[in-house]
PDB file of N, CA and C in Angstrom:
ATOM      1  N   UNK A   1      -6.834 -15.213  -8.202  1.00  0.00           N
ATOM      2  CA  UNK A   1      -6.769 -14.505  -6.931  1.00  0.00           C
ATOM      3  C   UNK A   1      -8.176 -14.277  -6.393  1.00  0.00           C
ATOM      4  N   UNK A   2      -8.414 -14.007  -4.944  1.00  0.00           N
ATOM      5  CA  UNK A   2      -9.747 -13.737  -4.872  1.00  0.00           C
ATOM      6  C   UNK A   2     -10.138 -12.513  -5.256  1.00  0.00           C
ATOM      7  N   UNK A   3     -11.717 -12.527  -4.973  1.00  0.00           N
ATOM      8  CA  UNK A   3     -12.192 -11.459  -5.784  1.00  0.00           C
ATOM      9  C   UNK A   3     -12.778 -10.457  -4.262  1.00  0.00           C
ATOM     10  N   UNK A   4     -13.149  -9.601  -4.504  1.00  0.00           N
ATOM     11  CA  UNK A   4     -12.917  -8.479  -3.536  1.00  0.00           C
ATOM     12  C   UNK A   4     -12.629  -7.514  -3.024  1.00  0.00           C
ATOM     13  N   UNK A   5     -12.775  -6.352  -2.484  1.00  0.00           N
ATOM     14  CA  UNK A   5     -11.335  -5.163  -1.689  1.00  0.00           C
ATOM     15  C   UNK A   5     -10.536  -6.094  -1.268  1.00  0.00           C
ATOM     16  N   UNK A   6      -9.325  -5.190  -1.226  1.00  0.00           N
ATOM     17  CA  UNK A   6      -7.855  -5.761  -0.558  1.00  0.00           C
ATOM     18  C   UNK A   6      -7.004  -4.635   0.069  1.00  0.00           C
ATOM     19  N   UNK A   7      -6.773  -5.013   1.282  1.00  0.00           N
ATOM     20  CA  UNK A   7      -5.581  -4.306   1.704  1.00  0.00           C
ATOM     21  C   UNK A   7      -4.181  -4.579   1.578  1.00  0.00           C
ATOM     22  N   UNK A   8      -3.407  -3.423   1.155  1.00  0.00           N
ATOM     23  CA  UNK A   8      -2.170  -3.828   0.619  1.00  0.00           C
ATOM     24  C   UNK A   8      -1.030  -3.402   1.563  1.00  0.00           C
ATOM     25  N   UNK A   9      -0.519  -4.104   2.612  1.00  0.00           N
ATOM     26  CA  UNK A   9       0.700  -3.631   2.982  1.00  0.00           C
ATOM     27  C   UNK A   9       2.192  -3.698   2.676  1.00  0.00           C
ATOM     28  N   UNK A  10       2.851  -2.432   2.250  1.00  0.00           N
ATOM     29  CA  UNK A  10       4.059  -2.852   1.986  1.00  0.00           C
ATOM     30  C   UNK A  10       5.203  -1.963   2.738  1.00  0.00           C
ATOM     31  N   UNK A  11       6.300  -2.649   2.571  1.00  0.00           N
ATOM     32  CA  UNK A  11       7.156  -1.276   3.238  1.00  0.00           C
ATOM     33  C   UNK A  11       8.612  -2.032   2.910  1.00  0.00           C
ATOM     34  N   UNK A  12       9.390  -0.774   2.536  1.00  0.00           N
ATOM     35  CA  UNK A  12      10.484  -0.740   1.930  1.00  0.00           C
ATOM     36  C   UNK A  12      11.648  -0.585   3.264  1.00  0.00           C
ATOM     37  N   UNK A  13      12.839  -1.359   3.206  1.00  0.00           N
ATOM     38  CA  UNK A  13      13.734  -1.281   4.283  1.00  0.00           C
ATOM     39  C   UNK A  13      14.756  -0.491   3.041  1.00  0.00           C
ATOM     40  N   UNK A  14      14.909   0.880   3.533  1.00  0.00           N
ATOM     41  CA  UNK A  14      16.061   1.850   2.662  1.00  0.00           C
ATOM     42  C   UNK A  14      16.898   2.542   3.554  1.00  0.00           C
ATOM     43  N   UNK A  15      17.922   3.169   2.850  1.00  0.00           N
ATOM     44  CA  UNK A  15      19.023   3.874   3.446  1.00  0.00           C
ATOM     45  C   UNK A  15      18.362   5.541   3.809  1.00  0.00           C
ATOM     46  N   UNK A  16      17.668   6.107   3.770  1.00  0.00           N
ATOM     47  CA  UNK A  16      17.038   7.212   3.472  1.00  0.00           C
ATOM     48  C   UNK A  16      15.980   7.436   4.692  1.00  0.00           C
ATOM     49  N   UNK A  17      15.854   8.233   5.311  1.00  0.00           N
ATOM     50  CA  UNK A  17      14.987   8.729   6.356  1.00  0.00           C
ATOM     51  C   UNK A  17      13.548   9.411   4.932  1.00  0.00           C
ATOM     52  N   UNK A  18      12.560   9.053   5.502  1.00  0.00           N
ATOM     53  CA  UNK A  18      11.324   9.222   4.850  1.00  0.00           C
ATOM     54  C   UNK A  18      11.337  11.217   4.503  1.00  0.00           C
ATOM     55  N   UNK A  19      12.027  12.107   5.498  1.00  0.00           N
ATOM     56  CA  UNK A  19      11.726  13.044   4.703  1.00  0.00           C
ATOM     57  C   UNK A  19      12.747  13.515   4.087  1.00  0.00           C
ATOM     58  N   UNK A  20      13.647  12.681   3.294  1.00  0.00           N
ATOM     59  CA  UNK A  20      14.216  13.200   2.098  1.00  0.00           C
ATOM     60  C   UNK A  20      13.785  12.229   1.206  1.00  0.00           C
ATOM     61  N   UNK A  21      12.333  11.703   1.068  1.00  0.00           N
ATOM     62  CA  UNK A  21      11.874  11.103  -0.505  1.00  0.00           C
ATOM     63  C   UNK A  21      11.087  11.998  -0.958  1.00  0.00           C
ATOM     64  N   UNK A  22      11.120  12.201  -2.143  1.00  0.00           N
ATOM     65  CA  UNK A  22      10.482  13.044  -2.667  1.00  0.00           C
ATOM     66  C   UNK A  22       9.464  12.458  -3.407  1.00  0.00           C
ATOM     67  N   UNK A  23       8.196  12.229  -2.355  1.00  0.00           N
ATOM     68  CA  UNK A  23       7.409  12.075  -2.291  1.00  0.00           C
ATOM     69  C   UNK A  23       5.966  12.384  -3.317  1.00  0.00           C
ATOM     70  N   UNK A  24       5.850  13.584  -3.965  1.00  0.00           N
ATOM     71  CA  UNK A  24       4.803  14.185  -4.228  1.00  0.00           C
ATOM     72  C   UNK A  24       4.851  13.731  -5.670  1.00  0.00           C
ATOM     73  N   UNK A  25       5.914  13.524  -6.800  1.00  0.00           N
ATOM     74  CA  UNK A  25       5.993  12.838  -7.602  1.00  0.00           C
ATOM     75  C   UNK A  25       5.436  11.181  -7.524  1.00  0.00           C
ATOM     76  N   UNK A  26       5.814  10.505  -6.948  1.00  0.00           N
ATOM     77  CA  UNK A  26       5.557   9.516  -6.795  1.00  0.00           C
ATOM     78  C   UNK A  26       4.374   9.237  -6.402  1.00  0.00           C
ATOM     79  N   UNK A  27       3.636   9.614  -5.999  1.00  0.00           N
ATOM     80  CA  UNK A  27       2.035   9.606  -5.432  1.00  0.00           C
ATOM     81  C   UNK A  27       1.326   9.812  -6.787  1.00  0.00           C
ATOM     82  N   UNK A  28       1.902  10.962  -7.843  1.00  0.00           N
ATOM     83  CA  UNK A  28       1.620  11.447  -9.086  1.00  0.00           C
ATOM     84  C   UNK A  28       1.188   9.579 -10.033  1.00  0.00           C
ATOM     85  N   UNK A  29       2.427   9.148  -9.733  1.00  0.00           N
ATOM     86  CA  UNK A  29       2.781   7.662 -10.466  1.00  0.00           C
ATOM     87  C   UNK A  29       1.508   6.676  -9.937  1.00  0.00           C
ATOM     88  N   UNK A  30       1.819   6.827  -8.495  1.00  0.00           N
ATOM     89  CA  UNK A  30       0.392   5.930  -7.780  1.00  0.00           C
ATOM     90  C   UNK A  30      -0.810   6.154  -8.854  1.00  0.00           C
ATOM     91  N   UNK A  31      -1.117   7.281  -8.689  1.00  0.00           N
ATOM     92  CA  UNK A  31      -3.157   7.534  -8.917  1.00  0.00           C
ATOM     93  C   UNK A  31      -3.159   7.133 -10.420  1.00  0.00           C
ATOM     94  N   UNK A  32      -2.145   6.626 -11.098  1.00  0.00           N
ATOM     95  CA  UNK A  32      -2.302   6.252 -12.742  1.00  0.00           C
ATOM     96  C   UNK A  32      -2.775   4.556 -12.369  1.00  0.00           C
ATOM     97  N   UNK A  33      -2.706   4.399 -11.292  1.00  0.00           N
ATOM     98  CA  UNK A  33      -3.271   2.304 -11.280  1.00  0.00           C
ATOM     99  C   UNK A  33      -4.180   2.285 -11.169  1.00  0.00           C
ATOM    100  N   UNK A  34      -4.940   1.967 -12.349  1.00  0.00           N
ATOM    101  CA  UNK A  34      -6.716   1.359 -11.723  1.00  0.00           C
ATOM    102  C   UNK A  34      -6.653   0.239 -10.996  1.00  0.00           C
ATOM    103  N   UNK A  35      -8.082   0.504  -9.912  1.00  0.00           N
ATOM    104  CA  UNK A  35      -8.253  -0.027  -8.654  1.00  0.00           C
ATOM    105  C   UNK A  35      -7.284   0.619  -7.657  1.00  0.00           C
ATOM    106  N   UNK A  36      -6.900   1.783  -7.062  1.00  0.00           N
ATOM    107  CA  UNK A  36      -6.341   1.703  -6.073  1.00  0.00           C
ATOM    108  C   UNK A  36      -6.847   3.144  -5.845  1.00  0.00           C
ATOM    109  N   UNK A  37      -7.699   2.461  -4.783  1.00  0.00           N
ATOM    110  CA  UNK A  37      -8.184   3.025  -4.203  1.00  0.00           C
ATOM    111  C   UNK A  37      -7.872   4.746  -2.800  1.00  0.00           C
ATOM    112  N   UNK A  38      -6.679   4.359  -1.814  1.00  0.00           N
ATOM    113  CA  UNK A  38      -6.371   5.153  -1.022  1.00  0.00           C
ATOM    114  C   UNK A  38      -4.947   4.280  -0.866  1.00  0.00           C
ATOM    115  N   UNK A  39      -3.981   5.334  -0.148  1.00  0.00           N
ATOM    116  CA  UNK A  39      -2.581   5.357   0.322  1.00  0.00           C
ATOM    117  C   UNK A  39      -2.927   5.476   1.774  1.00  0.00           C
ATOM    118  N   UNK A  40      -2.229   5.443   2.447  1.00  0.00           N
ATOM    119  CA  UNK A  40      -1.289   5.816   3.648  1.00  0.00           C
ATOM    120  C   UNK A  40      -0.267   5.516   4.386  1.00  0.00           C
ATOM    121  N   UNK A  41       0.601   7.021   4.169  1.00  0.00           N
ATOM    122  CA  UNK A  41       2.087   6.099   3.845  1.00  0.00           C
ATOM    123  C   UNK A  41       2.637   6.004   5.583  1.00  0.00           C
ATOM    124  N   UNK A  42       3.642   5.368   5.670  1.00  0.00           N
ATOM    125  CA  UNK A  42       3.792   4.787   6.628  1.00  0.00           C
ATOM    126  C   UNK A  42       5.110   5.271   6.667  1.00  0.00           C
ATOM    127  N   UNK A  43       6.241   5.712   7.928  1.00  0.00           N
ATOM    128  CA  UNK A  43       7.343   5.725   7.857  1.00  0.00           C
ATOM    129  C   UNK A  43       7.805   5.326   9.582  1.00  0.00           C
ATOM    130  N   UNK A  44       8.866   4.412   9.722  1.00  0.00           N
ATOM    131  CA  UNK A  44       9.215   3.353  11.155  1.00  0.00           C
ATOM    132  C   UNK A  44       9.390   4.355  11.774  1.00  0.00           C
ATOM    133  N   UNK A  45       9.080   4.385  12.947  1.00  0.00           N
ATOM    134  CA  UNK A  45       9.771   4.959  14.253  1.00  0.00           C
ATOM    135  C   UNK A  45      11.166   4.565  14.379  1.00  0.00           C
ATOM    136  N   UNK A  46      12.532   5.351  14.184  1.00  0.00           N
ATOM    137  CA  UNK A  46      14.045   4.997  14.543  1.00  0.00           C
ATOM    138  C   UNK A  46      14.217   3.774  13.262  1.00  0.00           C
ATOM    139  N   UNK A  47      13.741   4.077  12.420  1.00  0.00           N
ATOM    140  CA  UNK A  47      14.254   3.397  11.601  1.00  0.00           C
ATOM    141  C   UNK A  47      14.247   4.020   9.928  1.00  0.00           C
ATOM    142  N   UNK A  48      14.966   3.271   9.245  1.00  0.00           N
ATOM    143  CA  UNK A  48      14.578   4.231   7.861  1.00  0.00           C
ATOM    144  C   UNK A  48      13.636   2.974   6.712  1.00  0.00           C
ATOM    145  N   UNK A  49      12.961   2.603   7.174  1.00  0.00           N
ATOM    146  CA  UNK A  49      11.818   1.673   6.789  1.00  0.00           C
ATOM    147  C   UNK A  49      10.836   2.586   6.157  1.00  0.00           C
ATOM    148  N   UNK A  50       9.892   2.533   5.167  1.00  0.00           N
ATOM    149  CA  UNK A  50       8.769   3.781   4.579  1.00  0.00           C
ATOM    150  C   UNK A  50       7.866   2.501   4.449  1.00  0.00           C
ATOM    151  N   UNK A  51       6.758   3.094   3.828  1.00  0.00           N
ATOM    152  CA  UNK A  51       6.348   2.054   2.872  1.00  0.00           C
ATOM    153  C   UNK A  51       4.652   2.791   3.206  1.00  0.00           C
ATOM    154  N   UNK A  52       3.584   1.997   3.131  1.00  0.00           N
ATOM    155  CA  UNK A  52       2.105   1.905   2.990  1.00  0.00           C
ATOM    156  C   UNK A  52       1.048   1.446   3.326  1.00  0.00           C
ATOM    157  N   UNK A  53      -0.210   1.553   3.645  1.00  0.00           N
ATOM    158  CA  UNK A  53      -0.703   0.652   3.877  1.00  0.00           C
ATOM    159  C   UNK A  53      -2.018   1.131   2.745  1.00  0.00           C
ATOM    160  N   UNK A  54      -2.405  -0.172   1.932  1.00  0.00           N
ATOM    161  CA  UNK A  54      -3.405   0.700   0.441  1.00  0.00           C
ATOM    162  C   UNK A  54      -4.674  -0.005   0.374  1.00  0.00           C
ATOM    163  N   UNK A  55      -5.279   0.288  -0.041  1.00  0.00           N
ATOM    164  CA  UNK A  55      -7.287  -0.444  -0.222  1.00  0.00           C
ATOM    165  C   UNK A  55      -6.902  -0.142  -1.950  1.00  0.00           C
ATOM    166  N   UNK A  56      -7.175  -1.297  -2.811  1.00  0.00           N
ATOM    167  CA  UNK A  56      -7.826  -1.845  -3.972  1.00  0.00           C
ATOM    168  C   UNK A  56      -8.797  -2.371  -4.012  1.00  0.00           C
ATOM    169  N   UNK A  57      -9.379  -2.343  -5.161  1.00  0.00           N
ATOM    170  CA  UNK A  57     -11.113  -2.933  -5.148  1.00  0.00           C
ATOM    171  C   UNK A  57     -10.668  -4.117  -6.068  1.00  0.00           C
ATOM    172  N   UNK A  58      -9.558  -4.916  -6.062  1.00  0.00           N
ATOM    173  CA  UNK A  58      -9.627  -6.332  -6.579  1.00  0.00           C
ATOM    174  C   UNK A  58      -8.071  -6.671  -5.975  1.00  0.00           C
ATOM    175  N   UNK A  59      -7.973  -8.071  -5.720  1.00  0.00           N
ATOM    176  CA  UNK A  59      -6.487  -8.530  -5.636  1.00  0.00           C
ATOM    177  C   UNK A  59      -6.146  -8.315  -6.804  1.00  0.00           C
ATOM    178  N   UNK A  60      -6.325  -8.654  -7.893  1.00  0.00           N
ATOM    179  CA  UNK A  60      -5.586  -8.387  -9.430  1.00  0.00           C
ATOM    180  C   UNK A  60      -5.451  -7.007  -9.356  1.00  0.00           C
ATOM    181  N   UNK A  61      -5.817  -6.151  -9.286  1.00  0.00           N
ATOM    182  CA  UNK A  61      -5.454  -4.811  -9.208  1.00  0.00           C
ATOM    183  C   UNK A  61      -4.029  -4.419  -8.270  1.00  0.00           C
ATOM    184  N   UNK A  62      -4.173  -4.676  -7.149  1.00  0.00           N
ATOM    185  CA  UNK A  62      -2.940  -4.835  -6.240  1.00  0.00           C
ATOM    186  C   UNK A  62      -2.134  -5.512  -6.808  1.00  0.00           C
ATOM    187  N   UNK A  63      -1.710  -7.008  -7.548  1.00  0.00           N
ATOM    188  CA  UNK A  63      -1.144  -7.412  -7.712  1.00  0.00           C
ATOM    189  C   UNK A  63       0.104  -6.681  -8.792  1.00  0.00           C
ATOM    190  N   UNK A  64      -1.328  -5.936  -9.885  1.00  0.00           N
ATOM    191  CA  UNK A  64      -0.346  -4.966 -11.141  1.00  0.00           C
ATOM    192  C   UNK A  64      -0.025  -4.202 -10.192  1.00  0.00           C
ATOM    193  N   UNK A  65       0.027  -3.240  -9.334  1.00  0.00           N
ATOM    194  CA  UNK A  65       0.330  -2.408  -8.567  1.00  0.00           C
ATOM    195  C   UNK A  65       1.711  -2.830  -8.014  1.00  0.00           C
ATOM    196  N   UNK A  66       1.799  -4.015  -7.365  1.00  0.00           N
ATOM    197  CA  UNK A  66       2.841  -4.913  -6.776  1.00  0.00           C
ATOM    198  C   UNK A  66       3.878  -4.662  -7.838  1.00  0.00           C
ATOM    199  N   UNK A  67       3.468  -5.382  -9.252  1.00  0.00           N
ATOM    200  CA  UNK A  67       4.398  -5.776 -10.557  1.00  0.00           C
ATOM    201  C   UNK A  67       5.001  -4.426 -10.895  1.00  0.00           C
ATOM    202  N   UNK A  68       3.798  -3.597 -11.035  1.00  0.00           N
ATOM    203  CA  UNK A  68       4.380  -2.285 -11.645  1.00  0.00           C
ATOM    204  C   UNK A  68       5.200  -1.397 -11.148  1.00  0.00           C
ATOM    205  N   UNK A  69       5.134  -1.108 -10.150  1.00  0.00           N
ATOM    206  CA  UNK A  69       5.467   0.192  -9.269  1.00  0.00           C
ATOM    207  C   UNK A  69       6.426  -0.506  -8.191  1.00  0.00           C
ATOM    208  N   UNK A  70       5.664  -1.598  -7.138  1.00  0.00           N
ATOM    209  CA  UNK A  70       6.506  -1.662  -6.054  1.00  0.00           C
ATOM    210  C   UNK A  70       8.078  -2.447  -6.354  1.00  0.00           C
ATOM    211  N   UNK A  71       7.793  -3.186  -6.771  1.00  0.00           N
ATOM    212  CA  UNK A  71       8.939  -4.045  -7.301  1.00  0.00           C
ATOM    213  C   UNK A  71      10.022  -3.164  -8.177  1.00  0.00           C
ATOM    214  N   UNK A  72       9.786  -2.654  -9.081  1.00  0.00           N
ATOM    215  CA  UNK A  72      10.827  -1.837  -9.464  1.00  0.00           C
ATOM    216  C   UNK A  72      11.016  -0.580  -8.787  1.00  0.00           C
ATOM    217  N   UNK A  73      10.429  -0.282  -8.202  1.00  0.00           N
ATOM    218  CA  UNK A  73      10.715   1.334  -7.318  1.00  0.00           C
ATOM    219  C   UNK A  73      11.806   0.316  -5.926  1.00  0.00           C
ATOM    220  N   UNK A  74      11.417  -0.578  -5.651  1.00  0.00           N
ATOM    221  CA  UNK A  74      12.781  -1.463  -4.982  1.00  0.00           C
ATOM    222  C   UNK A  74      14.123  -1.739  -5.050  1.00  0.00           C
ATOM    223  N   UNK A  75      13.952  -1.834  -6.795  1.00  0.00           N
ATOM    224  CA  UNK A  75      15.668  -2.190  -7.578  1.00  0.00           C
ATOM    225  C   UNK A  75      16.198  -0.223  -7.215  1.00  0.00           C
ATOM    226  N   UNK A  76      15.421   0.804  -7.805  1.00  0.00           N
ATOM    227  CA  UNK A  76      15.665   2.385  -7.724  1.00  0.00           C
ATOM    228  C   UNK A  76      16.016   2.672  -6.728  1.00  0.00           C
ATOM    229  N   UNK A  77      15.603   2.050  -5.455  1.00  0.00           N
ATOM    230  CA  UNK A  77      16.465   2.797  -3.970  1.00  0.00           C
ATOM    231  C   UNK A  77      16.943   1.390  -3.529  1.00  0.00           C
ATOM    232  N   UNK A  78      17.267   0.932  -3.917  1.00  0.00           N
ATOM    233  CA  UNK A  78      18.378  -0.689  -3.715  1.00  0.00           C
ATOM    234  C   UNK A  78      17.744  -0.632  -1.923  1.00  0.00           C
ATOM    235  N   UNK A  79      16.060  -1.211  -1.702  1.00  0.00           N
ATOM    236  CA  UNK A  79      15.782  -1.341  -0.653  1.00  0.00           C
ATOM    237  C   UNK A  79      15.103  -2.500  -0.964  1.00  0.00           C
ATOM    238  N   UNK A  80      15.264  -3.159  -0.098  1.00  0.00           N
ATOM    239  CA  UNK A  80      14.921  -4.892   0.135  1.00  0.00           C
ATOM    240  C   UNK A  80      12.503  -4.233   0.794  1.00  0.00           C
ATOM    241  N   UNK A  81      11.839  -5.204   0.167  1.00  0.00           N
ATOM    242  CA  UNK A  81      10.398  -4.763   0.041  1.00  0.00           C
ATOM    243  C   UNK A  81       9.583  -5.882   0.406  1.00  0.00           C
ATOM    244  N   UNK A  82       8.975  -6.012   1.680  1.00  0.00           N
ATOM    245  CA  UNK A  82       8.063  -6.645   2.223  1.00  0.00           C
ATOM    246  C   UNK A  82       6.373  -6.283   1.573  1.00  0.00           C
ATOM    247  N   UNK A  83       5.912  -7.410   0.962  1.00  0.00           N
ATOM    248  CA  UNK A  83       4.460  -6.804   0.736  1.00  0.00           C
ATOM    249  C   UNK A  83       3.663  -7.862   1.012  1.00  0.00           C
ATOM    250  N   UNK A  84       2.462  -7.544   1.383  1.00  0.00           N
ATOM    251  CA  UNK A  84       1.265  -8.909   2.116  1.00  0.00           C
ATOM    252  C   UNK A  84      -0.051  -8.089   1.512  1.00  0.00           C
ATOM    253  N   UNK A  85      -0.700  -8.929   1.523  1.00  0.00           N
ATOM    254  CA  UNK A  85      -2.554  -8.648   0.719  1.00  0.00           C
ATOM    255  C   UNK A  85      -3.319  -9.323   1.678  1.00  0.00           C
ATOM    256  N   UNK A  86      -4.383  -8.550   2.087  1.00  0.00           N
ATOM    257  CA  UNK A  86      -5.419  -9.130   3.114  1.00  0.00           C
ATOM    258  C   UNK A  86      -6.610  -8.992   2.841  1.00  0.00           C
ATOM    259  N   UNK A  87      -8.133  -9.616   2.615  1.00  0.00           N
ATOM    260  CA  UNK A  87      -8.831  -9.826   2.482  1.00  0.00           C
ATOM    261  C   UNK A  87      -9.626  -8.850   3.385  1.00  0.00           C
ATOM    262  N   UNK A  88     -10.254  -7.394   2.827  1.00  0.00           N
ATOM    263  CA  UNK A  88     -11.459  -6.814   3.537  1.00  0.00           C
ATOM    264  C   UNK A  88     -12.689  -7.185   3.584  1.00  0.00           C
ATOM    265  N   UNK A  89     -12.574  -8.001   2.683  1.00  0.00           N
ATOM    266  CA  UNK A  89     -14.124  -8.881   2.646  1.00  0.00           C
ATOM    267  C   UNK A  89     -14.392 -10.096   4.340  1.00  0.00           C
ATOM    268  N   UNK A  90     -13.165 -10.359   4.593  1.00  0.00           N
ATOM    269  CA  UNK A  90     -13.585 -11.594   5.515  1.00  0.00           C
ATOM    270  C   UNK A  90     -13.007 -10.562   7.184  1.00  0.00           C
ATOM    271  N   UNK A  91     -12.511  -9.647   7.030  1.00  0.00           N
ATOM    272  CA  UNK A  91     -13.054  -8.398   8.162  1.00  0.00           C
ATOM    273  C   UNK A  91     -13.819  -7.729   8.508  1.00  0.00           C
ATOM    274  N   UNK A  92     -14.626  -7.334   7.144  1.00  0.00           N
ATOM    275  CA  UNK A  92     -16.116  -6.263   7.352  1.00  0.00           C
ATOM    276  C   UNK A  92     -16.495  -6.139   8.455  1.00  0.00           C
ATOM    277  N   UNK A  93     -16.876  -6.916   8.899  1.00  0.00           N
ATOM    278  CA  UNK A  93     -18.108  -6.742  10.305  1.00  0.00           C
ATOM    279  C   UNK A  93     -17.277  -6.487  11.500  1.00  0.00           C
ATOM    280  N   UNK A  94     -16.294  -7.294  11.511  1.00  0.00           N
ATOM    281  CA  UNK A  94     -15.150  -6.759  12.526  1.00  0.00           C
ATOM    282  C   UNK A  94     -14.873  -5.544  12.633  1.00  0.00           C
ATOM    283  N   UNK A  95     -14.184  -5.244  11.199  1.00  0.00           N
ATOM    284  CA  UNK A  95     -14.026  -3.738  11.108  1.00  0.00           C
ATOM    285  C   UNK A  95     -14.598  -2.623  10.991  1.00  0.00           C
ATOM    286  N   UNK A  96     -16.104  -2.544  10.714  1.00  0.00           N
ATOM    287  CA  UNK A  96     -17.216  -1.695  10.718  1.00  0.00           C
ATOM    288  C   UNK A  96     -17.235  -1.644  12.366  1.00  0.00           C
ATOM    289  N   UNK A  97     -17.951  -2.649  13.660  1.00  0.00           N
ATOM    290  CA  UNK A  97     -17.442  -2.417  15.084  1.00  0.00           C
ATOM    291  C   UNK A  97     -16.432  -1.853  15.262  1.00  0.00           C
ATOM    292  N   UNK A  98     -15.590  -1.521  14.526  1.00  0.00           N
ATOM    293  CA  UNK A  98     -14.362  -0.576  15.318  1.00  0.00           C
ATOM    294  C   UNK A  98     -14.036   0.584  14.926  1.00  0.00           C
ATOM    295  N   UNK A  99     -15.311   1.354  13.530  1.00  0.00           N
ATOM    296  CA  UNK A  99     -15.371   2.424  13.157  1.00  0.00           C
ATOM    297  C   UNK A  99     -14.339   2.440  12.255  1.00  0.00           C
ATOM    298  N   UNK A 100     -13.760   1.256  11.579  1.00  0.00           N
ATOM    299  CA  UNK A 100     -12.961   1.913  10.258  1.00  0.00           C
ATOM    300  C   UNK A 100     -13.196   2.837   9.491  1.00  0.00           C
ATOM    301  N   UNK A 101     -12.462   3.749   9.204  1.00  0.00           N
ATOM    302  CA  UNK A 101     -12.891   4.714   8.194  1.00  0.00           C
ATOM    303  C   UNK A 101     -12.726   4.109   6.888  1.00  0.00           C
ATOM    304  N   UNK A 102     -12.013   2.921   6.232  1.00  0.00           N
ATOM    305  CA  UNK A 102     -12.311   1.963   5.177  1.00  0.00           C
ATOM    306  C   UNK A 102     -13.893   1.748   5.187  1.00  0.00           C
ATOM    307  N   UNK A 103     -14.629   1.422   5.959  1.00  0.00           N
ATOM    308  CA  UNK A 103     -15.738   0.866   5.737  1.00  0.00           C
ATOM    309  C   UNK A 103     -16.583   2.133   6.155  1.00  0.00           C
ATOM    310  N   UNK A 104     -16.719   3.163   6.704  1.00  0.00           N
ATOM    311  CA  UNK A 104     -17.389   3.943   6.042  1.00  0.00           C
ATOM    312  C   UNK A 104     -18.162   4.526   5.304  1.00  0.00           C
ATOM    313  N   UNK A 105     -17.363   4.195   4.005  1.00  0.00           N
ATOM    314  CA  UNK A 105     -18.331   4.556   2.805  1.00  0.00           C
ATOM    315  C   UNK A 105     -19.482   3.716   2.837  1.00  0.00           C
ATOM    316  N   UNK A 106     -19.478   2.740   2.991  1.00  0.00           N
ATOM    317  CA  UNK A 106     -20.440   1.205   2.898  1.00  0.00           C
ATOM    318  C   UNK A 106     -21.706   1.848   3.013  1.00  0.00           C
TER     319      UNK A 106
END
């Protein structure tokens, strides 16, 4: 995989409106993955879609993240799970001009 930060988007299509997940546990589960860096969770407008958008400091890191957590937390709320990985390395400069708070720290 490449080597790099990565942004991780995923999002779960479930039966469940985002504020009856009980949330604060599960975030508990998140911060145990090395490399993962920040959350922000995401929930659809008129829809019951949730999901994330995450910064890791390696694709292999995201990927266990993917294996570990997202994929089976999928089979647990029998919700079908879109996930994509994007390269912050080949945005930087783009995204520093537009004041990301990802790039920031830099």
């Amino acid at each position: 995989m490449a080597s790099g930060h990565v942004f991780l988007y995923a999002e779960y299509q479930v039966s469940i409106p985002f504020s009856q997940i009980d949330w604060a546990p599960i975030n508990v589960e998140m911060k145990k993955f090395p490399g993962l860096v920040s959350k922000t969770w995401l929930s659809g407008i008129n829809t019951h879609s949730v999901g994330g958008f995450y910064e890791f400091e390696s694709a292999d890191s995201a990927q266990q993240y993917i294996d570990g957590l997202l994929v089976p937390f999928a089979g647990q709320v029998k919700g079908n799970l879109s996930v994509r990985l994007f390269s912050a390395d080949a945005t930087r400069e783009a995204s520093i001009g537009m004041n990301s708070p990802f790039f920031a720290r830099d």
